[in-house]
C-alpha atoms as a PDB file:
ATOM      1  CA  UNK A   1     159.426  71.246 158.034  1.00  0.00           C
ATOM      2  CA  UNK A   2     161.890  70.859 155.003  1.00  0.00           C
ATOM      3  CA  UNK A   3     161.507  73.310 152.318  1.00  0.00           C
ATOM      4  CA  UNK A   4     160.275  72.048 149.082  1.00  0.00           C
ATOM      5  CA  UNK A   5     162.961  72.319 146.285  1.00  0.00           C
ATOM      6  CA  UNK A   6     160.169  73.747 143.382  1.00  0.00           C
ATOM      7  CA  UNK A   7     158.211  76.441 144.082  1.00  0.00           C
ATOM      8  CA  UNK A   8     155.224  75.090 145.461  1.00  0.00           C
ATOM      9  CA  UNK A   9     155.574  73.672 148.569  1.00  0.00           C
ATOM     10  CA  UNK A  10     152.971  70.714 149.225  1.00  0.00           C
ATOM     11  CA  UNK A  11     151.397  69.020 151.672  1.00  0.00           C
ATOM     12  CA  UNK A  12     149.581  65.708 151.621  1.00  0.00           C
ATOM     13  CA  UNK A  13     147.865  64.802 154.849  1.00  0.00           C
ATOM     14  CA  UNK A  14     145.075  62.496 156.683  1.00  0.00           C
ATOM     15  CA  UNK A  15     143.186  62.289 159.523  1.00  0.00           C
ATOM     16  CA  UNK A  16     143.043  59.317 161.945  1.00  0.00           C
ATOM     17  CA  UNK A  17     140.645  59.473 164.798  1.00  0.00           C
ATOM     18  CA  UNK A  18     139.427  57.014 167.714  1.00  0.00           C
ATOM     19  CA  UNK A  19     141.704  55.091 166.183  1.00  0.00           C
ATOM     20  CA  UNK A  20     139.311  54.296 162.858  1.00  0.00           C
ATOM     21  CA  UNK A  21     142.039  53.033 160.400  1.00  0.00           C
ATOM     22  CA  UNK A  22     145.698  51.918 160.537  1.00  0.00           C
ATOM     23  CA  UNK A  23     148.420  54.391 158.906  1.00  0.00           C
ATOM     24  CA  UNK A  24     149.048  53.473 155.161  1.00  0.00           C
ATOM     25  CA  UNK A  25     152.373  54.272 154.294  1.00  0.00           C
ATOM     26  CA  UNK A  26     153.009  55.411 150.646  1.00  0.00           C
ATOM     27  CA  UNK A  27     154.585  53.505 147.758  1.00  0.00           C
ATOM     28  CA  UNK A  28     155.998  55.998 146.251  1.00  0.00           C
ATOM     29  CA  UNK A  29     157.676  58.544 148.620  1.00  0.00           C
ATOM     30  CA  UNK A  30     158.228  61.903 147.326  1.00  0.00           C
ATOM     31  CA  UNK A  31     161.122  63.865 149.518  1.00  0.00           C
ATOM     32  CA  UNK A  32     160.057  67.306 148.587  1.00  0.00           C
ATOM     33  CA  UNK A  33     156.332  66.898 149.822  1.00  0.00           C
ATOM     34  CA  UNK A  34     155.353  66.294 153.627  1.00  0.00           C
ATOM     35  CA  UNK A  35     153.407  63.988 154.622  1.00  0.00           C
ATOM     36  CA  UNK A  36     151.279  64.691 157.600  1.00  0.00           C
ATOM     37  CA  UNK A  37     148.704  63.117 159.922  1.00  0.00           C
ATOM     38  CA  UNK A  38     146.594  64.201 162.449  1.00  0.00           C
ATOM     39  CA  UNK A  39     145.288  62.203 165.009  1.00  0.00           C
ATOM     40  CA  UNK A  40     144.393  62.055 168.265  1.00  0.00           C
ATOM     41  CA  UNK A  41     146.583  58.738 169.165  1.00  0.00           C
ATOM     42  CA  UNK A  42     149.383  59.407 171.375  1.00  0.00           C
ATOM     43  CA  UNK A  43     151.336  56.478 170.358  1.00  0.00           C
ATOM     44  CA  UNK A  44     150.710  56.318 166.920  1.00  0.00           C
ATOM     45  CA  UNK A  45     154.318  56.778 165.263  1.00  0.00           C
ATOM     46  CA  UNK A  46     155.518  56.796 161.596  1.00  0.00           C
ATOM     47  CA  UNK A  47     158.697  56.965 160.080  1.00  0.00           C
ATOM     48  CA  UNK A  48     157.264  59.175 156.944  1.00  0.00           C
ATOM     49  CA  UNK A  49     154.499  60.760 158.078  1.00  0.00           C
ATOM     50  CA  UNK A  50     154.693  63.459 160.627  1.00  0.00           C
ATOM     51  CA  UNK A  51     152.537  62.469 163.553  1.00  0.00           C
ATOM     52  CA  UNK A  52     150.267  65.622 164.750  1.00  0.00           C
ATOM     53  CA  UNK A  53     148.336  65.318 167.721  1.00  0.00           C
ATOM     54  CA  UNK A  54     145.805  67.525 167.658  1.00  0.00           C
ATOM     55  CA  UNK A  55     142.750  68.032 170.466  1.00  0.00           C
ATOM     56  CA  UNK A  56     139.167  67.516 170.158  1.00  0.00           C
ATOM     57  CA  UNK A  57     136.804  69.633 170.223  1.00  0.00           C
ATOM     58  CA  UNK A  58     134.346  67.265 171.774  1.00  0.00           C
ATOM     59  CA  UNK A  59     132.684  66.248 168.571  1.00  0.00           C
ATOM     60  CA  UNK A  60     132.030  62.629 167.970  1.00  0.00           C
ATOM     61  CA  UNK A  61     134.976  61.024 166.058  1.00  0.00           C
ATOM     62  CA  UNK A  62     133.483  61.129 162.335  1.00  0.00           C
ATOM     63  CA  UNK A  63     133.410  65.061 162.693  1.00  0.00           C
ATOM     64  CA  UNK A  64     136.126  65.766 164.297  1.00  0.00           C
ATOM     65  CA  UNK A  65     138.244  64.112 161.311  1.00  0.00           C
ATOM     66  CA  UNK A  66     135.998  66.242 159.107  1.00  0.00           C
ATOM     67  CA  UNK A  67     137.046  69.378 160.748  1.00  0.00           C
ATOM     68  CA  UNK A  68     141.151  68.796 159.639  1.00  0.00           C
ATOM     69  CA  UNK A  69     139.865  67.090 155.991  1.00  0.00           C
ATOM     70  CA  UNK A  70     138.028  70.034 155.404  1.00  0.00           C
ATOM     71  CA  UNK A  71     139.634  73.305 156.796  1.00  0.00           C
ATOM     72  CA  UNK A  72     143.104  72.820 155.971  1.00  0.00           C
ATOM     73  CA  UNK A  73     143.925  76.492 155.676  1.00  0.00           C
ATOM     74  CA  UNK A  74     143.495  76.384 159.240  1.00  0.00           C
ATOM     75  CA  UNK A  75     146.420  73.973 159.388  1.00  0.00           C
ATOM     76  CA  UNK A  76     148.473  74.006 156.927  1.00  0.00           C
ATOM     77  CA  UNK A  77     148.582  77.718 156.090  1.00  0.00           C
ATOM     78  CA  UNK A  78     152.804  77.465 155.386  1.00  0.00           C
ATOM     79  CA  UNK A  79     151.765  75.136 152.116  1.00  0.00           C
ATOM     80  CA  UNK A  80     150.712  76.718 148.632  1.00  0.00           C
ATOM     81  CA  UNK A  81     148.636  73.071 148.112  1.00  0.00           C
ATOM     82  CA  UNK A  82     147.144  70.618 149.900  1.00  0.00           C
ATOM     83  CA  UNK A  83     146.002  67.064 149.188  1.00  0.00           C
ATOM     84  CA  UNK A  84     144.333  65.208 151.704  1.00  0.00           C
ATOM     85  CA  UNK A  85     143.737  61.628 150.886  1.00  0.00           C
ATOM     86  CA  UNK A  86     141.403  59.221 153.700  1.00  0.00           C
ATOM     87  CA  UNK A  87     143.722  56.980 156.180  1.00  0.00           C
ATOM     88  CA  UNK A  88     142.406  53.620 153.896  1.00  0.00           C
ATOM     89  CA  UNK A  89     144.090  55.480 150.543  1.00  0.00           C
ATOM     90  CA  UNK A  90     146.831  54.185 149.754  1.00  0.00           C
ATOM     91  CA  UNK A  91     148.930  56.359 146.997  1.00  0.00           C
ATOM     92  CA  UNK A  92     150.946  54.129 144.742  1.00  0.00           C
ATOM     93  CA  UNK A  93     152.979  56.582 142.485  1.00  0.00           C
ATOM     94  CA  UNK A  94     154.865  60.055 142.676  1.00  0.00           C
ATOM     95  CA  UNK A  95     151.540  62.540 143.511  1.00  0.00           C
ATOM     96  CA  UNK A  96     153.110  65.634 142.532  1.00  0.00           C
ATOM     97  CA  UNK A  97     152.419  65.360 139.095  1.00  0.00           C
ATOM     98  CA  UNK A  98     149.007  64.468 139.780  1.00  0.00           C
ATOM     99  CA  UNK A  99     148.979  67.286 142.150  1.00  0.00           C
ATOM    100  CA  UNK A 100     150.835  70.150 140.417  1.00  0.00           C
ATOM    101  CA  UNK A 101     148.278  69.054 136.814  1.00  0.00           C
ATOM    102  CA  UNK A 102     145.049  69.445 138.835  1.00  0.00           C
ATOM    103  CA  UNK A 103     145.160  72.978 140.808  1.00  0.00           C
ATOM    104  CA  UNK A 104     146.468  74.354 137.293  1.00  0.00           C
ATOM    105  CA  UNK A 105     142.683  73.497 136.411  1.00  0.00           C
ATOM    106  CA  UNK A 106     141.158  74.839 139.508  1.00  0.00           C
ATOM    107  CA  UNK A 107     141.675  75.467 142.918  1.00  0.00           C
ATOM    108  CA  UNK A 108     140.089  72.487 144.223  1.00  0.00           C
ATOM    109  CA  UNK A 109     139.697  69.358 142.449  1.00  0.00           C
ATOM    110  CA  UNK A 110     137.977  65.976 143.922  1.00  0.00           C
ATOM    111  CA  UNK A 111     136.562  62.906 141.927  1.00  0.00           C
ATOM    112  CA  UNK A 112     133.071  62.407 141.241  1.00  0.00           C
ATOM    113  CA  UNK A 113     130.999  59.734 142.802  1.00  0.00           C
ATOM    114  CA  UNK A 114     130.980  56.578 140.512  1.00  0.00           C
ATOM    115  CA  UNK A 115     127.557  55.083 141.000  1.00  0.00           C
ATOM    116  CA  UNK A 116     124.957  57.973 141.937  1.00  0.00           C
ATOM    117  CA  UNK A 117     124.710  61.530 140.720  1.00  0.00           C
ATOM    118  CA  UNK A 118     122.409  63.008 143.235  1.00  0.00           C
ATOM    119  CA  UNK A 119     122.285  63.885 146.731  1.00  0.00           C
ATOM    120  CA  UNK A 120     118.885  62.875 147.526  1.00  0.00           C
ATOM    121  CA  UNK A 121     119.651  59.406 146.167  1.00  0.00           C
ATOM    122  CA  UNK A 122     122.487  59.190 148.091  1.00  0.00           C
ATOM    123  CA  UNK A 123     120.964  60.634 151.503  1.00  0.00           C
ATOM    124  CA  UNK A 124     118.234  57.615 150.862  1.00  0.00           C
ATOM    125  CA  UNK A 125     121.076  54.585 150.418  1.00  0.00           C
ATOM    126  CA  UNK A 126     122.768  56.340 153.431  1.00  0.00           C
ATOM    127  CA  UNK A 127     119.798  56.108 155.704  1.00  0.00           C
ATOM    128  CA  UNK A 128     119.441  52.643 154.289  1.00  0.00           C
ATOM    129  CA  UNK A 129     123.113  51.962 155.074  1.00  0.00           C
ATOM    130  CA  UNK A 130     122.664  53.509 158.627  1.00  0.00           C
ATOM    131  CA  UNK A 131     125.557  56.052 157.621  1.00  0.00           C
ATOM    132  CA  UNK A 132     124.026  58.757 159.875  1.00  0.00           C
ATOM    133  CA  UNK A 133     120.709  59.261 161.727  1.00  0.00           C
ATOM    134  CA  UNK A 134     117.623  59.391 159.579  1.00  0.00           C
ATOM    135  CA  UNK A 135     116.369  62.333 161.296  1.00  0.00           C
ATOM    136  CA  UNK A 136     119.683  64.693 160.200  1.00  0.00           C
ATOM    137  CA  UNK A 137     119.322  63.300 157.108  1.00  0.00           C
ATOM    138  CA  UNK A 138     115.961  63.847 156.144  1.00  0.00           C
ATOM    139  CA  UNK A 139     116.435  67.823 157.956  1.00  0.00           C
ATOM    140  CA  UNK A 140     119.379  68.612 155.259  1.00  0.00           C
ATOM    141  CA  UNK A 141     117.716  67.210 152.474  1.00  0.00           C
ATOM    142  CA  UNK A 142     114.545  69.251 153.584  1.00  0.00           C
ATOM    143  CA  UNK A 143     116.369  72.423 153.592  1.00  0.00           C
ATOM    144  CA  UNK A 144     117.694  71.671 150.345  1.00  0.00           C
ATOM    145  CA  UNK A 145     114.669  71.054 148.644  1.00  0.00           C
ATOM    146  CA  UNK A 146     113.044  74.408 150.368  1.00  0.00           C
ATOM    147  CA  UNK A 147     116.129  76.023 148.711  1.00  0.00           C
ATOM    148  CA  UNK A 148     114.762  74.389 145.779  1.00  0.00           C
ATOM    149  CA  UNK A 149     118.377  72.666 144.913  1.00  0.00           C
ATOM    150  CA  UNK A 150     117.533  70.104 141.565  1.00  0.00           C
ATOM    151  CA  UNK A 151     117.467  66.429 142.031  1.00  0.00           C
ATOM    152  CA  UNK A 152     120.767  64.837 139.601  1.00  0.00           C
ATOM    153  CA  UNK A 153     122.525  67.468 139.691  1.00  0.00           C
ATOM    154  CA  UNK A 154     125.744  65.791 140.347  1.00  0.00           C
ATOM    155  CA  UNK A 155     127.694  63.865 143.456  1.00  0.00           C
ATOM    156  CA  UNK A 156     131.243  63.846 144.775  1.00  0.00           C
ATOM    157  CA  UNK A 157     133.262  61.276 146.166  1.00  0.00           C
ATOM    158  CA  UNK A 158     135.301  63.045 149.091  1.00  0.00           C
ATOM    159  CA  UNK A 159     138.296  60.372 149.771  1.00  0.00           C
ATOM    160  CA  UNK A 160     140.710  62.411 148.035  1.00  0.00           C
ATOM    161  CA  UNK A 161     140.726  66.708 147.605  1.00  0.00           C
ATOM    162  CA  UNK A 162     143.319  68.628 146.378  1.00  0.00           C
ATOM    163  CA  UNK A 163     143.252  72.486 147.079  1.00  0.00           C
ATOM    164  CA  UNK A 164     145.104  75.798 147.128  1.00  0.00           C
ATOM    165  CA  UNK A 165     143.848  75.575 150.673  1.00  0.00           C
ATOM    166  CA  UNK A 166     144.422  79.330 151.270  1.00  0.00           C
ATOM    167  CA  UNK A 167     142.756  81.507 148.365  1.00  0.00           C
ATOM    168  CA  UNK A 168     140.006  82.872 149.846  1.00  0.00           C
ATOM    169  CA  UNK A 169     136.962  81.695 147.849  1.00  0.00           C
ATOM    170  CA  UNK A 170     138.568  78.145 148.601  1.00  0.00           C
ATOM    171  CA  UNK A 171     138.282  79.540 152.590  1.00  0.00           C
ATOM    172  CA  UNK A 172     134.617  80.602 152.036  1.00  0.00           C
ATOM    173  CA  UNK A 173     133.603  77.429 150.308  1.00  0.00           C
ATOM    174  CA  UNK A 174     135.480  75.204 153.321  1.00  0.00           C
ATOM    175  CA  UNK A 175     134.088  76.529 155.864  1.00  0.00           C
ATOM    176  CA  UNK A 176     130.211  76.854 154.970  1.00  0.00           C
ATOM    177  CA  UNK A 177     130.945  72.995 154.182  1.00  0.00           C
ATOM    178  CA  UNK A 178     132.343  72.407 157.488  1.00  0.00           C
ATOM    179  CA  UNK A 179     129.411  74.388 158.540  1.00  0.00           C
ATOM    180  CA  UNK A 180     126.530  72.116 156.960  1.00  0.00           C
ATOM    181  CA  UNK A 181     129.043  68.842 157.964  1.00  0.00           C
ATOM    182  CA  UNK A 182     128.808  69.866 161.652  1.00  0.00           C
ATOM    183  CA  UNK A 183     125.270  70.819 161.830  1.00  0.00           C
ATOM    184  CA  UNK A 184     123.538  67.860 159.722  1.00  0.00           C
ATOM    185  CA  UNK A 185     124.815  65.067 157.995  1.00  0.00           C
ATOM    186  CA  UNK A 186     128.773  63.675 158.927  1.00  0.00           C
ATOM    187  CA  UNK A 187     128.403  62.278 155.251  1.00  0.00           C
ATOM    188  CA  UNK A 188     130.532  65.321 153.823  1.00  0.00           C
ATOM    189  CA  UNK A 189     129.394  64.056 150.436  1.00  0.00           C
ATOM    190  CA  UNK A 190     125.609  64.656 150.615  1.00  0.00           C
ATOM    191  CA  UNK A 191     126.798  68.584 151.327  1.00  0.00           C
ATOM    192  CA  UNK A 192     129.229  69.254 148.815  1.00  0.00           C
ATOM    193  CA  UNK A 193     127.223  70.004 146.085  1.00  0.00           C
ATOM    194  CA  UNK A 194     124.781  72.227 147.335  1.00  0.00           C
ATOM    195  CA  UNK A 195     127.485  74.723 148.841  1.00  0.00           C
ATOM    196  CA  UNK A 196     129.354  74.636 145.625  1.00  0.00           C
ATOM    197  CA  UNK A 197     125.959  75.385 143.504  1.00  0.00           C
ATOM    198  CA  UNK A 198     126.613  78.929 142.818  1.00  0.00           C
ATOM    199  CA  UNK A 199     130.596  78.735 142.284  1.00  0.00           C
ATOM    200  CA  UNK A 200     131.723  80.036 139.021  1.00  0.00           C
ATOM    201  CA  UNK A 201     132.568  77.762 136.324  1.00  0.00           C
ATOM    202  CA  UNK A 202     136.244  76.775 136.225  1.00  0.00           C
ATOM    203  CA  UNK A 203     136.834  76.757 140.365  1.00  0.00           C
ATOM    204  CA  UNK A 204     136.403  72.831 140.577  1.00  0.00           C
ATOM    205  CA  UNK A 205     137.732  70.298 138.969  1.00  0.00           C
ATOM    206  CA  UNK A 206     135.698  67.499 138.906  1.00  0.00           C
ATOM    207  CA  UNK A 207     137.487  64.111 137.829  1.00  0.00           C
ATOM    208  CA  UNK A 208     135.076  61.838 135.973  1.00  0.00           C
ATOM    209  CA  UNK A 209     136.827  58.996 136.975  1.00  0.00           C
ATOM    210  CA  UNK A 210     136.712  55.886 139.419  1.00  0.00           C
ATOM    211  CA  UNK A 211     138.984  56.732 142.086  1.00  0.00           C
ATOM    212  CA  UNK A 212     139.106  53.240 142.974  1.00  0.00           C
ATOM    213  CA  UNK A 213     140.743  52.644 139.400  1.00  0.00           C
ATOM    214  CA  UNK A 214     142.853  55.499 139.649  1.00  0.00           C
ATOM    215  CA  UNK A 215     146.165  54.680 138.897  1.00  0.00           C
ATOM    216  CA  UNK A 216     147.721  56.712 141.837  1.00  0.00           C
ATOM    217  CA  UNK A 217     145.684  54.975 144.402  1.00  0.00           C
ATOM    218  CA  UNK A 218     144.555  52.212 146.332  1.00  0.00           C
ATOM    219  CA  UNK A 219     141.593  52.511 148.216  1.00  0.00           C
ATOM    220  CA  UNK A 220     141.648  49.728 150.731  1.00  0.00           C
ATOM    221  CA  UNK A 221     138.339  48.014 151.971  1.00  0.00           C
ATOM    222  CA  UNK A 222     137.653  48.613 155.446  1.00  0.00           C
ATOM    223  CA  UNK A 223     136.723  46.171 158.232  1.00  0.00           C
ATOM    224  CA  UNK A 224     133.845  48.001 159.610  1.00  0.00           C
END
């Protein structure tokens, strides 16, 4: 891959598997970042992103694009940073500045959720939603609560992250998330929090903003 021109070299990358959503391509194309996407479709081709085909791990389809979205220092180790966006994001304008701004703040930064603010409000809507099986659901949030985690203490929106994907506290915290994401809920979201609870102050950046009126992106309604 080409060699970014400033000193951080930079990555922004998706996930596409079983064929879930089409490949967006950018608006705004910026030469010194690569774009990369993993999927397992053979014939998928791009003409800006760089198409890598990766093999399962015989995991059903939402957590196996889970696994690349959240460990991408298993991955991408040759990039200082990271930003994975979800195949319906569209990005709109130059990301680097956008990029390079947010992991001066903290090594990972993500937007938080716009309606709710807790994860046992959002485990109920996504039993209600038929998001995941009730039973996983209601086993998570059951651990939780015997860990005695707080009810509104906060909710992320997971569409886009932005990490210096290999520090090692960013390491730790990915994979006991991948951890809790393969062994109860797929819905990343309703984990987040609760492995992040004891991370020092200043690690995250949490955007207090819509993402779906973020001026960098377009988040594009799905079909299904």
């Amino acid at each position: 891959m080409r060699e970014a021109n400033e000193v951080k070299k930079i990555a922004i990358y998706t996930v596409i598997i079983g064929k879930y959503d089409a490949l967006l391509n950018p608006a705004f194309i910026d030469e010194n970042i690569d774009y990369i996407c993993f999927t397992d479709d053979k014939y998928l081709t791009s003409s800006i992103w760089k198409v890598v085909l990766v093999e399962t791990l015989k995991l059903d389809n939402a957590r196996e694009s889970r696994r690349y979205k959240i460990l991408p220092h298993l991955y991408l180790r040759e990039y200082e940073i990271s930003m994975y966006v979800d195949a319906n994001i569209k990005i709109l304008t130059d990301p680097r500045p956008f990029c390079l701004n947010s992991i001066k703040k903290a090594p990972i930064t993500l937007f938080s959720h716009p309606v709710r603010k807790c994860i046992f409000k959002e485990a109920e809507v996504c039993i209600k939603l038929k998001k995941d099986e009730p039973r996983i659901i209601h086993k998570q949030m059951e651990f939780y609560k015997s860990k005695n985690y707080p009810l509104n203490n906060g909710l992320v929106e997971c569409g886009v992250l932005i990490r210096r994907h290999n520090e090692q506290g960013v390491i730790n915290i990915m994979n006991d998330w991948w951890l809790h994401v393969k062994n109860y809920s797929k819905r990343d979201q309703l984990s987040f929090n609760f492995v992040t609870k004891e991370v020092k102050d200043g690690y995250i950046n949490l955007l207090n903003m819509n993402l779906r009126n973020h001026e960098c992106f377009n988040v594009v309604k799905r079909s299904t």
